[in-house]
N, C-alpha and C. Protein backbone atom coordinates (compact mmCIF):
# COMPACT_ATOMS: atom_id res chain seq x y z
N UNK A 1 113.54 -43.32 -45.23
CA UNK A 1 113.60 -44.52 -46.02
C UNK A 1 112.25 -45.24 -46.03
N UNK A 2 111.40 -45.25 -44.55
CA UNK A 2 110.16 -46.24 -44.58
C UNK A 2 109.15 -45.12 -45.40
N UNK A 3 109.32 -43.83 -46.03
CA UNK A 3 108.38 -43.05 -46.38
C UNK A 3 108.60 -43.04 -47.94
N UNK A 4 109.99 -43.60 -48.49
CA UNK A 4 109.79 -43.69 -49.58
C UNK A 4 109.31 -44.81 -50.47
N UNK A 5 109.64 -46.21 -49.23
CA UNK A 5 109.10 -47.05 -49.62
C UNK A 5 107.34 -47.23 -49.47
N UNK A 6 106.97 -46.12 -48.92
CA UNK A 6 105.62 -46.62 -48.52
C UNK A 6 104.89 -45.68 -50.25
N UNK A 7 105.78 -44.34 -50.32
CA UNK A 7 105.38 -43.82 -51.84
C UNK A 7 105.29 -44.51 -53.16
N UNK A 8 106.60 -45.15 -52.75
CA UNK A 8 106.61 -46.20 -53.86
C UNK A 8 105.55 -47.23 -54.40
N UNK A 9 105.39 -47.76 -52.97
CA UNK A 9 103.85 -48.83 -53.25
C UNK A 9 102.76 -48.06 -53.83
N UNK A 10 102.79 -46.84 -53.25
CA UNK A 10 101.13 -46.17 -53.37
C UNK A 10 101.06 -46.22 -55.23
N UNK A 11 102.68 -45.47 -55.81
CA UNK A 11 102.27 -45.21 -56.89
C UNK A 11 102.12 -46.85 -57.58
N UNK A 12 102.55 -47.86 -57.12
CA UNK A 12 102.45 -49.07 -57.70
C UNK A 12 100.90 -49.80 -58.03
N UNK A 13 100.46 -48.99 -56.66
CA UNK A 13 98.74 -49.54 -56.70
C UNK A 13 98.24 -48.65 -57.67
N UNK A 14 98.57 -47.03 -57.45
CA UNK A 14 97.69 -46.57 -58.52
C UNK A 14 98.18 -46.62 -59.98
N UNK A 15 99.34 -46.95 -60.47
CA UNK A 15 99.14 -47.73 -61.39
C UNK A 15 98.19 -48.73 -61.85
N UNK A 16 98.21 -49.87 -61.24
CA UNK A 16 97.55 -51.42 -61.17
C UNK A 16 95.90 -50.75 -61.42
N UNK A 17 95.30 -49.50 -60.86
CA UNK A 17 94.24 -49.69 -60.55
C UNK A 17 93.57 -48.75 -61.51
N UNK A 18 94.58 -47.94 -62.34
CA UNK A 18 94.41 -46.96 -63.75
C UNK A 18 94.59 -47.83 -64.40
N UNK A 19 94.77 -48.89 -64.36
CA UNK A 19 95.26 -49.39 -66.05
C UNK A 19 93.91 -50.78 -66.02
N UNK A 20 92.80 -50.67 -65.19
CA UNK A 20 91.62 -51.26 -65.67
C UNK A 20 91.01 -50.53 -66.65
N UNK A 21 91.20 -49.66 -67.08
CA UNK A 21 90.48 -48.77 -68.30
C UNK A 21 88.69 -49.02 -68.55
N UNK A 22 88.20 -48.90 -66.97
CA UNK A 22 86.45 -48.82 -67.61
C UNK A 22 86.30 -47.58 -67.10
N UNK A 23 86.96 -46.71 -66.32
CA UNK A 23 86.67 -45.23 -66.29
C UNK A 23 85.19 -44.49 -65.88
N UNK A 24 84.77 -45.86 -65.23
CA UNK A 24 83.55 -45.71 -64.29
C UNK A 24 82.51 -46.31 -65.58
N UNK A 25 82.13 -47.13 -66.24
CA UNK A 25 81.40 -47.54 -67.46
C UNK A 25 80.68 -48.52 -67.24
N UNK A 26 80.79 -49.15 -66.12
CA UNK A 26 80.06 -50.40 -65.65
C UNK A 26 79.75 -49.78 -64.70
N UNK A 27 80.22 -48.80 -63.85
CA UNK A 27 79.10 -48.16 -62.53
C UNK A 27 77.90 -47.39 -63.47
N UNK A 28 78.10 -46.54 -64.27
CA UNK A 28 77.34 -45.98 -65.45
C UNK A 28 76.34 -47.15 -65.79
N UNK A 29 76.45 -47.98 -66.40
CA UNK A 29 75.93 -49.45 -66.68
C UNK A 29 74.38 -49.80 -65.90
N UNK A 30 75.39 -50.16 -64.68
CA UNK A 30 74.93 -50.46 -63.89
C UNK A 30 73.32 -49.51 -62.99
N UNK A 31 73.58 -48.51 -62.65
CA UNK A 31 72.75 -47.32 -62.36
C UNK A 31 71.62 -47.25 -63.28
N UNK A 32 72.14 -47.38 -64.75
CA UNK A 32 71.04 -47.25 -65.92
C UNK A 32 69.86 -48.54 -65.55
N UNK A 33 70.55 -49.81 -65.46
CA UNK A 33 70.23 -50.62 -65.71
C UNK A 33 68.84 -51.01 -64.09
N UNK A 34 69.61 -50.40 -62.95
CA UNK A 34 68.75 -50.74 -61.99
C UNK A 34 67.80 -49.51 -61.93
N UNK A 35 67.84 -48.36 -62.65
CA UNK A 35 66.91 -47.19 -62.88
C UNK A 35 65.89 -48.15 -63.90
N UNK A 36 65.71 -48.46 -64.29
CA UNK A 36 64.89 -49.10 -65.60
C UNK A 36 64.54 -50.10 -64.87
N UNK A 37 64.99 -51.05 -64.44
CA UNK A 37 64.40 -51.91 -63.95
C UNK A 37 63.02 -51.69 -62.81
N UNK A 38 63.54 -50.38 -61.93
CA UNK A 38 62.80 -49.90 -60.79
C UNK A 38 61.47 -49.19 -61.83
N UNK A 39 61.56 -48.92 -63.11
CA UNK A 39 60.81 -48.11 -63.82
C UNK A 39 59.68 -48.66 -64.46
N UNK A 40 60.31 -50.31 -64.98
CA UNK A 40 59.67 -51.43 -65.32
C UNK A 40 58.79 -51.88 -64.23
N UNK A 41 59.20 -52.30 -63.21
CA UNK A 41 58.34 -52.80 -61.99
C UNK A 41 57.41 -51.85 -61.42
N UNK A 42 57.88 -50.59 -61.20
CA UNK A 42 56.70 -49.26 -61.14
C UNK A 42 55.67 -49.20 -62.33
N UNK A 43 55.89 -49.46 -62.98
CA UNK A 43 55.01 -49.74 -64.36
C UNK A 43 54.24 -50.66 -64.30
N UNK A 44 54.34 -51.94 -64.37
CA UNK A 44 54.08 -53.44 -63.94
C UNK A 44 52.93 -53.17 -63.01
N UNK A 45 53.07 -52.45 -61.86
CA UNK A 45 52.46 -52.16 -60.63
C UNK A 45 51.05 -50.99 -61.08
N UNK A 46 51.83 -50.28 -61.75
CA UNK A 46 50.51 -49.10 -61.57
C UNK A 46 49.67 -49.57 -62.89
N UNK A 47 50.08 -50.44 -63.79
CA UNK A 47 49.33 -50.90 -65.25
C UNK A 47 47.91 -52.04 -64.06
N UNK A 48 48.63 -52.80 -63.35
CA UNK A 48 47.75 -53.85 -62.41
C UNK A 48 46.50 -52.86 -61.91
N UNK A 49 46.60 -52.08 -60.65
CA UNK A 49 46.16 -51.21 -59.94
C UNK A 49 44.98 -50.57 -61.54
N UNK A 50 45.36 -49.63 -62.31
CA UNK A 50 44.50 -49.72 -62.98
C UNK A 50 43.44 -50.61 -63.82
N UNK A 51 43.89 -51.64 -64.11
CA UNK A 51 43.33 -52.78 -64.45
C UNK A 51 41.92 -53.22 -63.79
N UNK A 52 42.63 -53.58 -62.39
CA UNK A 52 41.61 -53.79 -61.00
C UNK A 52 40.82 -52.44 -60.92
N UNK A 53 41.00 -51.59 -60.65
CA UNK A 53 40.36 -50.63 -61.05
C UNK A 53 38.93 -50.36 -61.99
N UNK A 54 39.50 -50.61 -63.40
CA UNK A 54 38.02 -50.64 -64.33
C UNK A 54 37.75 -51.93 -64.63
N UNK A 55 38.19 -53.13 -63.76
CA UNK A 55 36.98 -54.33 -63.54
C UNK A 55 36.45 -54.01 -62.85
N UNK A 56 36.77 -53.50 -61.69
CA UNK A 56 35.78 -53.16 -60.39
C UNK A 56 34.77 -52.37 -60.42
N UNK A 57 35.38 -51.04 -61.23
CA UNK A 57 33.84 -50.64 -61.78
C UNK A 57 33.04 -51.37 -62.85
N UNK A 58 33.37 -51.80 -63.82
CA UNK A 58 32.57 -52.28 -64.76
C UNK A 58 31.28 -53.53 -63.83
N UNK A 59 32.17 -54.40 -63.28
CA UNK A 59 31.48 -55.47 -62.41
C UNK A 59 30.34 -54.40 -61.69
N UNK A 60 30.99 -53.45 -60.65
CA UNK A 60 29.71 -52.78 -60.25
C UNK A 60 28.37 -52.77 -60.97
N UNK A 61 29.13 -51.85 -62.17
CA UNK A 61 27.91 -51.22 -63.32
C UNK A 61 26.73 -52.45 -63.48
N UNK A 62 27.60 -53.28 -63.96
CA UNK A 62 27.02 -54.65 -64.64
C UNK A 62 25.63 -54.80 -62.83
N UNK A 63 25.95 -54.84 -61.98
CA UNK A 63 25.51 -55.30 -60.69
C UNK A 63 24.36 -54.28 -60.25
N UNK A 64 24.65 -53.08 -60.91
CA UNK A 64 23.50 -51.85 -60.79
C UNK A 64 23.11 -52.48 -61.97
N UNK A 65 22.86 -52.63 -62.83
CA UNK A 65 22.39 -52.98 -64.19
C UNK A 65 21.27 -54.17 -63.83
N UNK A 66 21.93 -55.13 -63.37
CA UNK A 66 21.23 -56.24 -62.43
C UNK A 66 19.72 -56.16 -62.21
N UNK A 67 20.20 -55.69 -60.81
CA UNK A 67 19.39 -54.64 -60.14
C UNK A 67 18.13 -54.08 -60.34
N UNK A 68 18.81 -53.31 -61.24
CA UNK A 68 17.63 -52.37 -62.28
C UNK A 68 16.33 -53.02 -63.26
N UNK A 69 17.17 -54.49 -63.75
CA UNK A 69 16.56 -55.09 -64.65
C UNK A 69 15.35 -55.71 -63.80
N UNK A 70 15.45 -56.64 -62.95
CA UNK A 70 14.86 -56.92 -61.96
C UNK A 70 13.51 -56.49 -61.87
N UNK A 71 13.61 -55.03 -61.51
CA UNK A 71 12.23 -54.38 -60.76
C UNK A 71 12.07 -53.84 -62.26
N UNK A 72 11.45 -53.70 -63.00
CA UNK A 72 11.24 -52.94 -64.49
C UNK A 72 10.57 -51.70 -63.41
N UNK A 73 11.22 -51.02 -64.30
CA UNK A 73 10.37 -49.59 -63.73
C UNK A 73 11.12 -49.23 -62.38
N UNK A 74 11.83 -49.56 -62.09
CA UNK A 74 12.13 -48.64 -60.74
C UNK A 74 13.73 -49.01 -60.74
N UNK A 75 14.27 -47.95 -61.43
CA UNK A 75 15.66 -47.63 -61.36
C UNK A 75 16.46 -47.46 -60.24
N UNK A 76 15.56 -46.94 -58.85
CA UNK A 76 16.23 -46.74 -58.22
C UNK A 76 16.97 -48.01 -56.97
N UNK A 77 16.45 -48.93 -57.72
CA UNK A 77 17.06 -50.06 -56.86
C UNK A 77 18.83 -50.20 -57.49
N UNK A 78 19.18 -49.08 -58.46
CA UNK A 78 20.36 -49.96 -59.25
C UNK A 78 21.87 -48.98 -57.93
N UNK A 79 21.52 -47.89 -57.21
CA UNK A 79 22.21 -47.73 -56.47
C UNK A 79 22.89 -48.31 -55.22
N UNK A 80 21.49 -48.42 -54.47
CA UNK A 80 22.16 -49.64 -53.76
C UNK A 80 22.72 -50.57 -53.55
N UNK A 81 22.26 -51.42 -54.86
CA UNK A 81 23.08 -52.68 -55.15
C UNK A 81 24.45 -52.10 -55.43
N UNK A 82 24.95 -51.25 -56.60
CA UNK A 82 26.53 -51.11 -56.39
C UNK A 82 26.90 -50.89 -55.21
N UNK A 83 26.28 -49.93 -54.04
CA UNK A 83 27.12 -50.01 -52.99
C UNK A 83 26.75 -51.11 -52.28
N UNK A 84 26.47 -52.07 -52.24
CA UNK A 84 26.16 -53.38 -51.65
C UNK A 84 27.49 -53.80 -52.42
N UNK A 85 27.51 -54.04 -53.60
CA UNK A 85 28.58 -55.02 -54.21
C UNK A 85 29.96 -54.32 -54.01
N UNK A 86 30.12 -53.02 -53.63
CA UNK A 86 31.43 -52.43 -53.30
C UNK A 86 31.81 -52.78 -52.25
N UNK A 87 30.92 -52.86 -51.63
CA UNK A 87 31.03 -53.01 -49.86
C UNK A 87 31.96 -54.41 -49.37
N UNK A 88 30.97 -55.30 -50.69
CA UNK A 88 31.65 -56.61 -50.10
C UNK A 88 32.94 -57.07 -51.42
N UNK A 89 33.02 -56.58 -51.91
CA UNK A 89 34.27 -56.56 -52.93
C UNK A 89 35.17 -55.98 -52.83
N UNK A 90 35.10 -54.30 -52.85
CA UNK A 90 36.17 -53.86 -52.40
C UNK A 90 36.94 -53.83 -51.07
């Protein structure tokens, strides 16, 4: 008797819990939605990183350029100075 009443409930719940009809559509949803998001912010991140990137060189260049202008005739001062300005920038 306590085993049919305990069958009874079970099928009562799984009724109650089939008849939400999203059939997994908001877990689906959901997954999409935090995949994209993680895809957006990975994006966000590596667009920055490059950014910083070719200011950092350009600023260099510009800083060997400097440099160079300086001494007319002797180019080879424009190395050092970028690694001087890397040194303390990067």
């Amino acid at each position: 008797m306590k085993v049919r009443g305990w069958v009874s409930r079970c099928r009562r719940y799984r009724v109650v819990v089939q008849d939400r009809g999203d059939a997994g559509g908001v877990a689906l949803v959901w997954g999409i939605a935090l995949v994209s998001l993680l895809a957006l912010i990975w994006l966000g991140i590596q667009v920055a990183f490059t950014h910083y990137g070719q200011s950092m060189a350009q600023a260099a260049a510009q800083a060997g350029v400097r440099a160079a202008v300086t001494a007319p005739g002797d180019p080879s001062r424009a190395e050092p100075a970028v690694q001087a300005f890397l040194a303390d920038h990067a």
